[in-house]
C-alpha atoms as a PDB file:
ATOM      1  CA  UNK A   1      51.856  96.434  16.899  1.00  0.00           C
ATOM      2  CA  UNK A   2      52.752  98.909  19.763  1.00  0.00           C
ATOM      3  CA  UNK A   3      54.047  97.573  23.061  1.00  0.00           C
ATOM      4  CA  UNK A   4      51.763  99.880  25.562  1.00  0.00           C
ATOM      5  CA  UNK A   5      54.544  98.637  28.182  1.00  0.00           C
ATOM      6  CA  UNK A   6      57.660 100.437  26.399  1.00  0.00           C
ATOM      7  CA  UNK A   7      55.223 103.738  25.624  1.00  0.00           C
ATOM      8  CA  UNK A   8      58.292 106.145  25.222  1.00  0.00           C
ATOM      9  CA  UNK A   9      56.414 109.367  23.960  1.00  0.00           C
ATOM     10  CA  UNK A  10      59.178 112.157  24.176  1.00  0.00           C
ATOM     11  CA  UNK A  11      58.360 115.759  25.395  1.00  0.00           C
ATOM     12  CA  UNK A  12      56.958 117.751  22.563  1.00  0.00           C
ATOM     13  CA  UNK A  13      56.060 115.453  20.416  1.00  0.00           C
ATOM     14  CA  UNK A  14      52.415 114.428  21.452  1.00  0.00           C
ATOM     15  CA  UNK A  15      53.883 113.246  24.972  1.00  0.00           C
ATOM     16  CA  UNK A  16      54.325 114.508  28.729  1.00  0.00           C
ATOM     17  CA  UNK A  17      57.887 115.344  30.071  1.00  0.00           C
ATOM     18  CA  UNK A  18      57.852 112.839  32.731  1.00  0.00           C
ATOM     19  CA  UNK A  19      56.902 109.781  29.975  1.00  0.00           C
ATOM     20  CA  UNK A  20      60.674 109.535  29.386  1.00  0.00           C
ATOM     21  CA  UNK A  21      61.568 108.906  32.870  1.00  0.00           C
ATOM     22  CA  UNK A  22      58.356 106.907  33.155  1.00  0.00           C
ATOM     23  CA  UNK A  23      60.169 104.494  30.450  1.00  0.00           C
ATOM     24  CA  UNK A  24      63.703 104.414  31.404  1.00  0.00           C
ATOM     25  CA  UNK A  25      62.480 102.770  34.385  1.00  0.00           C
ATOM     26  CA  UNK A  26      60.207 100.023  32.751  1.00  0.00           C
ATOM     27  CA  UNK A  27      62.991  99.473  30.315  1.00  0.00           C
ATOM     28  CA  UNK A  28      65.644  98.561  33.601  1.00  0.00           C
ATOM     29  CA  UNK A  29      63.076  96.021  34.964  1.00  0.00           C
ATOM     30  CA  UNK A  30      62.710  94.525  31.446  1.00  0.00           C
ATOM     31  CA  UNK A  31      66.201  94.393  31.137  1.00  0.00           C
ATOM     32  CA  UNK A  32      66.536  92.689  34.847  1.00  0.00           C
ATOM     33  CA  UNK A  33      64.421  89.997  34.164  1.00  0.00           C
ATOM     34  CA  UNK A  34      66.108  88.863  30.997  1.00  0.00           C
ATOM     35  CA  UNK A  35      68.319  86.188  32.979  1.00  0.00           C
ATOM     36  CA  UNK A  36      72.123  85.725  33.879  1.00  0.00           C
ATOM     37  CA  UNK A  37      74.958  86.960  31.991  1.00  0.00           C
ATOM     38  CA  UNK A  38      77.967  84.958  30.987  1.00  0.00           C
ATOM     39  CA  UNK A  39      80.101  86.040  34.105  1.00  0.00           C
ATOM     40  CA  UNK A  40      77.326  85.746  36.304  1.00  0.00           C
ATOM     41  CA  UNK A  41      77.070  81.962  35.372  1.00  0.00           C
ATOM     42  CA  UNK A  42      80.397  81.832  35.327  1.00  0.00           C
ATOM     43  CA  UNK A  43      81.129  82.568  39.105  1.00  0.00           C
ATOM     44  CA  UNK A  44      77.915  80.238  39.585  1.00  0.00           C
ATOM     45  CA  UNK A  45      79.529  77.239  38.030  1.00  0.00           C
ATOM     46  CA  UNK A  46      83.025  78.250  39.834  1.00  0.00           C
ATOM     47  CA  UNK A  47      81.434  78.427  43.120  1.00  0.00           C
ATOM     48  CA  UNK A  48      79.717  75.100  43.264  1.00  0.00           C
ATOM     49  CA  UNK A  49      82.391  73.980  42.180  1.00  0.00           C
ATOM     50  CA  UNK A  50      84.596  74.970  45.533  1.00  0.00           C
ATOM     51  CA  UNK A  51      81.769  73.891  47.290  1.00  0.00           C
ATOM     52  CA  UNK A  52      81.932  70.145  45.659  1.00  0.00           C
ATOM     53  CA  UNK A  53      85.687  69.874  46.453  1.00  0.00           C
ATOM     54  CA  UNK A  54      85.232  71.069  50.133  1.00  0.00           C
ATOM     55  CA  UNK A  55      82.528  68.540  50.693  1.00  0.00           C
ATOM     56  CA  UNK A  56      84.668  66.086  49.078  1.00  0.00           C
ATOM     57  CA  UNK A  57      87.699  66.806  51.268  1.00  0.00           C
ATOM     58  CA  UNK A  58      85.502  66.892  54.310  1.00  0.00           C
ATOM     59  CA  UNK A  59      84.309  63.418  53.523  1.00  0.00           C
ATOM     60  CA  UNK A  60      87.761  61.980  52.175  1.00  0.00           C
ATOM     61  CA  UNK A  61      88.833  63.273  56.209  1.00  0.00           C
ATOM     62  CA  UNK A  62      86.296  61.286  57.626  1.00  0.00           C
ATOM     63  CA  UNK A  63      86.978  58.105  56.270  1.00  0.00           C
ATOM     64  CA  UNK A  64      88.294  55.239  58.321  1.00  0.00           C
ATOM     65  CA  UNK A  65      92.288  54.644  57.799  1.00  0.00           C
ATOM     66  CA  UNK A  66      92.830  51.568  56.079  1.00  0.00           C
ATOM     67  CA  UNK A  67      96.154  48.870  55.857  1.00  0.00           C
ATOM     68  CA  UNK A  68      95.895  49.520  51.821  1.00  0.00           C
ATOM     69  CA  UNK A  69      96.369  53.395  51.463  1.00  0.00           C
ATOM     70  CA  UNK A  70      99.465  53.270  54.251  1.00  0.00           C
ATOM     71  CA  UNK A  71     100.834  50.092  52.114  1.00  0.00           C
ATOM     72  CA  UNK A  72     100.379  52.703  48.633  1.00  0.00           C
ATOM     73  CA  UNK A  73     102.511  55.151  50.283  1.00  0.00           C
ATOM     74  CA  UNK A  74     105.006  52.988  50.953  1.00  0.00           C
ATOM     75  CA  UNK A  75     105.118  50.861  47.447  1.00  0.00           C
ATOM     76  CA  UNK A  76     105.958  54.448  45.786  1.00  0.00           C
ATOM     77  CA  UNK A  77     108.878  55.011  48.500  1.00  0.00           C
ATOM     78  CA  UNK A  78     110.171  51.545  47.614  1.00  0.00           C
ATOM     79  CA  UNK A  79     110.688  52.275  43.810  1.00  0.00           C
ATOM     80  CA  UNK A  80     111.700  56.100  44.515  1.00  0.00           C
ATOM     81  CA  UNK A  81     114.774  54.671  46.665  1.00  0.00           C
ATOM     82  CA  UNK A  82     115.349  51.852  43.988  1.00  0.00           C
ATOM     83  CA  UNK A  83     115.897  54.791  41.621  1.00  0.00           C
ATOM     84  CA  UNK A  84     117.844  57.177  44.154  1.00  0.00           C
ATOM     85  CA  UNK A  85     120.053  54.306  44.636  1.00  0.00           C
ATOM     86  CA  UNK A  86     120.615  54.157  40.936  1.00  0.00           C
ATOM     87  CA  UNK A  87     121.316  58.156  40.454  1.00  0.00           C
ATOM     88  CA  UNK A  88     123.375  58.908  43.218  1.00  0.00           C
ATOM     89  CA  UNK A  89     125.543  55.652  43.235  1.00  0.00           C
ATOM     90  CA  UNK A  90     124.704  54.832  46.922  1.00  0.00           C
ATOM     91  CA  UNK A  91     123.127  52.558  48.650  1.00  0.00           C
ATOM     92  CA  UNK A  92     119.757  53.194  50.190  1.00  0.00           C
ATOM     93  CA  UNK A  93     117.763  51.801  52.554  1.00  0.00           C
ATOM     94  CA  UNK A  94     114.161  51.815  53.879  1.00  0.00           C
ATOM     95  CA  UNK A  95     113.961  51.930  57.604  1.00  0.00           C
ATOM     96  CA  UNK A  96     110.925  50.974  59.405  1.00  0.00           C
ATOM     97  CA  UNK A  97     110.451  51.339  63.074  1.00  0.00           C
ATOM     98  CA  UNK A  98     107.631  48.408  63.878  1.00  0.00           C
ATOM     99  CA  UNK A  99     107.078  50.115  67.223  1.00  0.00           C
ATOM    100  CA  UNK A 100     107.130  54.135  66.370  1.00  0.00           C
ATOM    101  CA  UNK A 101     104.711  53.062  63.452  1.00  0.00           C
ATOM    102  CA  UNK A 102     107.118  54.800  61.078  1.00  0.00           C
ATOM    103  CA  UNK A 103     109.113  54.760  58.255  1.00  0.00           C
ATOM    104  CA  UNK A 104     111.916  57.087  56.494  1.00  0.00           C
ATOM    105  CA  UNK A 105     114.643  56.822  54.051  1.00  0.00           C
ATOM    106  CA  UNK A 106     118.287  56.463  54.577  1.00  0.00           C
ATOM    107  CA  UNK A 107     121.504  56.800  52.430  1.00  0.00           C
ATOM    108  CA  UNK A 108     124.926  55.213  52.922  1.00  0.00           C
ATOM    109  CA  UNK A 109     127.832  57.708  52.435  1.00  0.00           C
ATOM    110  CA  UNK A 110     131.169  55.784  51.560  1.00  0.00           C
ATOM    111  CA  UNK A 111     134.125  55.848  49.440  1.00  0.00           C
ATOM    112  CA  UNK A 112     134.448  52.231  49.748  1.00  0.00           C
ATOM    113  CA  UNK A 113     133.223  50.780  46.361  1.00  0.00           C
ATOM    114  CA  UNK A 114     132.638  46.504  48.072  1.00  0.00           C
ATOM    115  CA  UNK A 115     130.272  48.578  50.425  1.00  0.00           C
ATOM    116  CA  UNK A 116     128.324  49.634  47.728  1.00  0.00           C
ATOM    117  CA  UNK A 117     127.301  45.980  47.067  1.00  0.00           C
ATOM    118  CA  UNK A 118     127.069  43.939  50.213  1.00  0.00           C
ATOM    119  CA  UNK A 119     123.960  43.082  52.347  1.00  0.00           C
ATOM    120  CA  UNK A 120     124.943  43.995  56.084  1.00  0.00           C
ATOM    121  CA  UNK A 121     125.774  40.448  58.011  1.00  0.00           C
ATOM    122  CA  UNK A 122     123.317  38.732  59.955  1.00  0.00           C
ATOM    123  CA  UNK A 123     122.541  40.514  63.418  1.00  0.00           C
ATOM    124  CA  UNK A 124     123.646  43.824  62.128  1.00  0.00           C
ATOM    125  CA  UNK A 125     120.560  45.279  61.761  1.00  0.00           C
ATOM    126  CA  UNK A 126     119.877  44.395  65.599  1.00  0.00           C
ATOM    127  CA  UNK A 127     122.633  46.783  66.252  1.00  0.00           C
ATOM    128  CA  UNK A 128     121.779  49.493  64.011  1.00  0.00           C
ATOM    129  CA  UNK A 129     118.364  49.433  65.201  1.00  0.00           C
ATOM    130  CA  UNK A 130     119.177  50.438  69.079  1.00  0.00           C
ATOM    131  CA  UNK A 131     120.990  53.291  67.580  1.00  0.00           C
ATOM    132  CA  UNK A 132     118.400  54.305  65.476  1.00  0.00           C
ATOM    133  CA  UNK A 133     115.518  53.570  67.882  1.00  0.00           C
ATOM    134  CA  UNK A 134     112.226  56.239  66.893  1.00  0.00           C
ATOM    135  CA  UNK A 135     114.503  57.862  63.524  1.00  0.00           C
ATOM    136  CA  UNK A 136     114.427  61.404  62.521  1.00  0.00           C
ATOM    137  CA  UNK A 137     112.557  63.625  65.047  1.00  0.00           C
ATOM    138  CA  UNK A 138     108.767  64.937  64.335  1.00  0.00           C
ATOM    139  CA  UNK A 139     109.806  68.139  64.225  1.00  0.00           C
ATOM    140  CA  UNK A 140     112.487  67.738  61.299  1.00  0.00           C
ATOM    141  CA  UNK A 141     115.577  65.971  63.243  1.00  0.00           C
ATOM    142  CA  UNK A 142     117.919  63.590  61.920  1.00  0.00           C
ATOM    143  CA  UNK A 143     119.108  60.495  63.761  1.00  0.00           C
ATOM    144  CA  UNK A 144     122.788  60.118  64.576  1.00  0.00           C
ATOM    145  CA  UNK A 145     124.076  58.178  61.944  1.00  0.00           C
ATOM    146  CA  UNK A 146     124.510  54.895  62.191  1.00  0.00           C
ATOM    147  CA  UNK A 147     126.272  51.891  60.276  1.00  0.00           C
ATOM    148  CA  UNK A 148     127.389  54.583  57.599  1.00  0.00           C
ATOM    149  CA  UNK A 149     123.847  55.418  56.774  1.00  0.00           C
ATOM    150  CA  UNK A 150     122.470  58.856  57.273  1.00  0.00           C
ATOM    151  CA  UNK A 151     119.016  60.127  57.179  1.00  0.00           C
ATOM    152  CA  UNK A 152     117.558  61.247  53.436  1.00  0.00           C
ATOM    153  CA  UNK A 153     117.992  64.671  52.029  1.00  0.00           C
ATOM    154  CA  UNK A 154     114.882  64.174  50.027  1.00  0.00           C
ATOM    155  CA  UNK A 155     111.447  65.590  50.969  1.00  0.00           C
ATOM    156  CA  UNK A 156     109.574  62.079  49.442  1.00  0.00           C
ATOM    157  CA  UNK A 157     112.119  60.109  52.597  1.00  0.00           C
ATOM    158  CA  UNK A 158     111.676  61.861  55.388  1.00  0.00           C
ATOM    159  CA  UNK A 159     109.789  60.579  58.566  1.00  0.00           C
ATOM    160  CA  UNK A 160     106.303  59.062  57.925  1.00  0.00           C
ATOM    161  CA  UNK A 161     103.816  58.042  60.607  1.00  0.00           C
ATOM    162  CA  UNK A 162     101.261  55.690  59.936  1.00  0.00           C
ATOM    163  CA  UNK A 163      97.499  56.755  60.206  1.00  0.00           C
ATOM    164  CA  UNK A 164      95.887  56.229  63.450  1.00  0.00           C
ATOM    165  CA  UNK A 165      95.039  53.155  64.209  1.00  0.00           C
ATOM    166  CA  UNK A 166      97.350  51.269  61.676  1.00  0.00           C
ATOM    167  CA  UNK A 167     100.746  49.565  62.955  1.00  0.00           C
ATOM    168  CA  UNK A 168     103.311  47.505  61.196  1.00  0.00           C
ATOM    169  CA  UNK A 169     102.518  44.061  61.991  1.00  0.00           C
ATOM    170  CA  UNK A 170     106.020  42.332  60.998  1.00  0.00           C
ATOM    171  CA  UNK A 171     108.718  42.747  58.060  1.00  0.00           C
ATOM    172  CA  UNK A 172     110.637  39.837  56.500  1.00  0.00           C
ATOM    173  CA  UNK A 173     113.781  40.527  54.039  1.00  0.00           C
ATOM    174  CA  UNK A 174     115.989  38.260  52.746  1.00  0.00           C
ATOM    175  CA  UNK A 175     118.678  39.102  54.779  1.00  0.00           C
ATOM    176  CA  UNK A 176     117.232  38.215  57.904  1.00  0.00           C
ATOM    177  CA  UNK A 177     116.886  35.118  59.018  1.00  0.00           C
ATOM    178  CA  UNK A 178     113.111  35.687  61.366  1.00  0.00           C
ATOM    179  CA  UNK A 179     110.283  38.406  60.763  1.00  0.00           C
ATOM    180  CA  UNK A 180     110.982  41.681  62.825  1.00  0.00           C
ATOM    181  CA  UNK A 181     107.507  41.814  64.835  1.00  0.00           C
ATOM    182  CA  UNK A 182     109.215  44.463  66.836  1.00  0.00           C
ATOM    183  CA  UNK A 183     111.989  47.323  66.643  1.00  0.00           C
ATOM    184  CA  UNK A 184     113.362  48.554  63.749  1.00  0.00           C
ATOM    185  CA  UNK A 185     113.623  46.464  59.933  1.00  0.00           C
ATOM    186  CA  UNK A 186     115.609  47.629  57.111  1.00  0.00           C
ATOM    187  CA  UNK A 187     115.306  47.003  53.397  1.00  0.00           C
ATOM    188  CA  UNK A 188     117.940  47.632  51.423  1.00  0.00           C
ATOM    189  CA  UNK A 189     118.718  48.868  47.840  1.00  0.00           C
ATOM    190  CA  UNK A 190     122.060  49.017  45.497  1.00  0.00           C
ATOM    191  CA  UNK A 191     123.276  51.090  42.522  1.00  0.00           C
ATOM    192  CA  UNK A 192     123.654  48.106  40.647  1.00  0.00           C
ATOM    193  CA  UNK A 193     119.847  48.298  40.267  1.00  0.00           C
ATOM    194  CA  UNK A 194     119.232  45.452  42.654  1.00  0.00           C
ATOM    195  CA  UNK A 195     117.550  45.195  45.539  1.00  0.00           C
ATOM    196  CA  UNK A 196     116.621  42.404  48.405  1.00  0.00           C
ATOM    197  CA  UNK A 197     113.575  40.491  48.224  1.00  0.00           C
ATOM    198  CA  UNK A 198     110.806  41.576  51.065  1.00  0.00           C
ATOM    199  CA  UNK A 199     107.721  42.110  52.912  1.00  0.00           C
ATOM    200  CA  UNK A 200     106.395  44.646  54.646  1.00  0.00           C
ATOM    201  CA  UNK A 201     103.274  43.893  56.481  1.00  0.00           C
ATOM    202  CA  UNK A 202     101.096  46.927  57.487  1.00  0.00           C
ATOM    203  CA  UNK A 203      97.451  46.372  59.445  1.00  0.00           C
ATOM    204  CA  UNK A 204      94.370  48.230  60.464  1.00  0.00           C
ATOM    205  CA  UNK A 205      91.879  46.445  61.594  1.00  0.00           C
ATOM    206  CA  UNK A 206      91.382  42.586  62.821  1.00  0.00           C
ATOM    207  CA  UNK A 207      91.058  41.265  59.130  1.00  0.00           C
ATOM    208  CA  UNK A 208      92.660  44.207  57.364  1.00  0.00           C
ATOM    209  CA  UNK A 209      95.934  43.203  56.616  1.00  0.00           C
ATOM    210  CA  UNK A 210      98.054  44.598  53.197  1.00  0.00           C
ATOM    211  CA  UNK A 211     101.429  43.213  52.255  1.00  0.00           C
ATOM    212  CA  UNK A 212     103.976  45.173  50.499  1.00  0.00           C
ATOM    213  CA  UNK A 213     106.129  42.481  48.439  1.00  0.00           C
ATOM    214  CA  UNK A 214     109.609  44.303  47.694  1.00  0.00           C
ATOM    215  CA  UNK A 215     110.741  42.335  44.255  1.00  0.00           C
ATOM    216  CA  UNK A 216     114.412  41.071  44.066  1.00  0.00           C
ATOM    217  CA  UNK A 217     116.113  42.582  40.736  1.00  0.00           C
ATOM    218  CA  UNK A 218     113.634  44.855  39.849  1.00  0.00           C
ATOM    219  CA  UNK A 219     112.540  47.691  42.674  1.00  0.00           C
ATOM    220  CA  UNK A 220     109.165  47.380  42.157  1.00  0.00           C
ATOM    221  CA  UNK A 221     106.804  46.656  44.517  1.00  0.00           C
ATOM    222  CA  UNK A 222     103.323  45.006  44.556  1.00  0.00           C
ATOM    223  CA  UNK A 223     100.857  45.424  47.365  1.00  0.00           C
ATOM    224  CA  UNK A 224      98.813  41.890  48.633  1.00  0.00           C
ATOM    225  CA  UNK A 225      95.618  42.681  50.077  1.00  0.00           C
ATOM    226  CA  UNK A 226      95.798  39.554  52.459  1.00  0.00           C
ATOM    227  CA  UNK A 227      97.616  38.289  55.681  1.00  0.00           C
ATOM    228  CA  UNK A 228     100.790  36.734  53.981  1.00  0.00           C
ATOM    229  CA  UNK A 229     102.331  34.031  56.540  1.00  0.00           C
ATOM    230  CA  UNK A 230     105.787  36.103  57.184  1.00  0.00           C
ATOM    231  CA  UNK A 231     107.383  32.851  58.445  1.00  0.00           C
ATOM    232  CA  UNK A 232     106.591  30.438  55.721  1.00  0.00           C
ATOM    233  CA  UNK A 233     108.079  33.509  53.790  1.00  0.00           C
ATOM    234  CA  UNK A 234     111.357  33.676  55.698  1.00  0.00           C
ATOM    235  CA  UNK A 235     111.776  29.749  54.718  1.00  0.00           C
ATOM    236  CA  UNK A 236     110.849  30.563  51.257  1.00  0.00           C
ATOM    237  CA  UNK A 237     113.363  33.349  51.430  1.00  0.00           C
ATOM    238  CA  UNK A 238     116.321  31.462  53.397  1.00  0.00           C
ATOM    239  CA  UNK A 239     115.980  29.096  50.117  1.00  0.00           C
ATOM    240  CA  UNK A 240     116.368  31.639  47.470  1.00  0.00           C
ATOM    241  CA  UNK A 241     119.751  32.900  49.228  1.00  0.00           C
ATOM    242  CA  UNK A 242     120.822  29.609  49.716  1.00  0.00           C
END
């Protein structure tokens, strides 16, 4: 059968001069309607795909802050300074300022091998803390060091502030004898792959209270997602170190 719509009669043999033109043209629309190449679906699929993650971004922005994802952040720091304490032979701490809503690493810098191993006495902290008071600047500062601690090289340690409209609602270690509701609360963390047992309480709303439980002897960390009762947890506490 002959396709009348691809009539390609060449000049000279039984056909007009302008028939070749005539089907160079029908064969370019033929050839346009034939569908998408590979690279053309391609950029397709690699386009909506940019598009997906950008309206997934957009909504991940929009979402409320919650206690939970703030208490995440800080279970990771928790076992990142139990291992930097192991590595580097020093001990660290975590410091958390209850009024800046913030938290940042520290390191202790001493030749002095019993300070390696000792929890600070009891009211020390209170002493440290009015030195400390708001940490390492937003813009990159370190705080004067205090207590032999300095503020962490690391990138993972330095200054974090809580999402808006989340606060630290009280932290309770085993060194302390109350929960800190307000100024600055230290956990601490040894070489001797140790640590102190604590809480860290973060809140967003009302009811939204997370817990961060720093476990004794291991350096791990395991997030509540309930209001733990940070004084029956200092008695609980006061009896272990008894």
């Amino acid at each position: 059968m002959v396709d009348q719509g691809l009539d390609c009669r060449l000049p000279g043999v039984g056909g007009r001069a302008h028939d070749g033109a005539r089907c160079g043209r029908r064969r370019a629309r033929a050839g346009g309607e034939r569908g998408f190449t590979v690279i053309e679906l391609i950029v397709t699929v690699v386009i909506i795909g940019l598009v997906t993650a950008a309206v997934a971004t957009g909504i991940d922005r929009i979402r409320p802050a919650s206690a939970q994802a703030e208490a995440g952040k800080i279970a990771v720091a928790v076992r990142y300074l139990y291992n930097l304490a192991v590595v580097s032979g020093h001990n660290q701490r975590l410091v958390i300022d209850l009024d800046a809503r913030a938290w940042w690493g520290e390191e202790q810098l001493t030749d002095d091998p019993c300070e390696a191993f000792l929890l600070p006495e009891k009211g020390a902290d209170d002493a440290d803390g009015a030195q400390a008071k708001g940490g390492p600047g937003k813009d990159g500062e370190r705080p004067a060091p205090t207590g032999g601690f300095e503020a962490s090289k690391s990138t993972l340690l330095q200054k974090t502030e809580l999402d808006k409209g989340i606060t630290f609602s009280g932290v309770m270690t085993s060194h302390q004898q109350q929960p800190t509701e307000k100024g600055v609360a230290y956990v601490y963390f040894f070489p001797n792959g140790t640590t102190e047992h604590a809480y860290i309480q973060v809140q967003g709303g009302e009811d939204d209270f997370t817990t961060v439980e720093v476990v004794a002897l291991q350096g791990s960390a395991r997030v509540h997602n309930q209001n733990l009762d940070l004084k029956e947890l200092a008695r609980e506490l006061g009896r272990e170190v008894k």
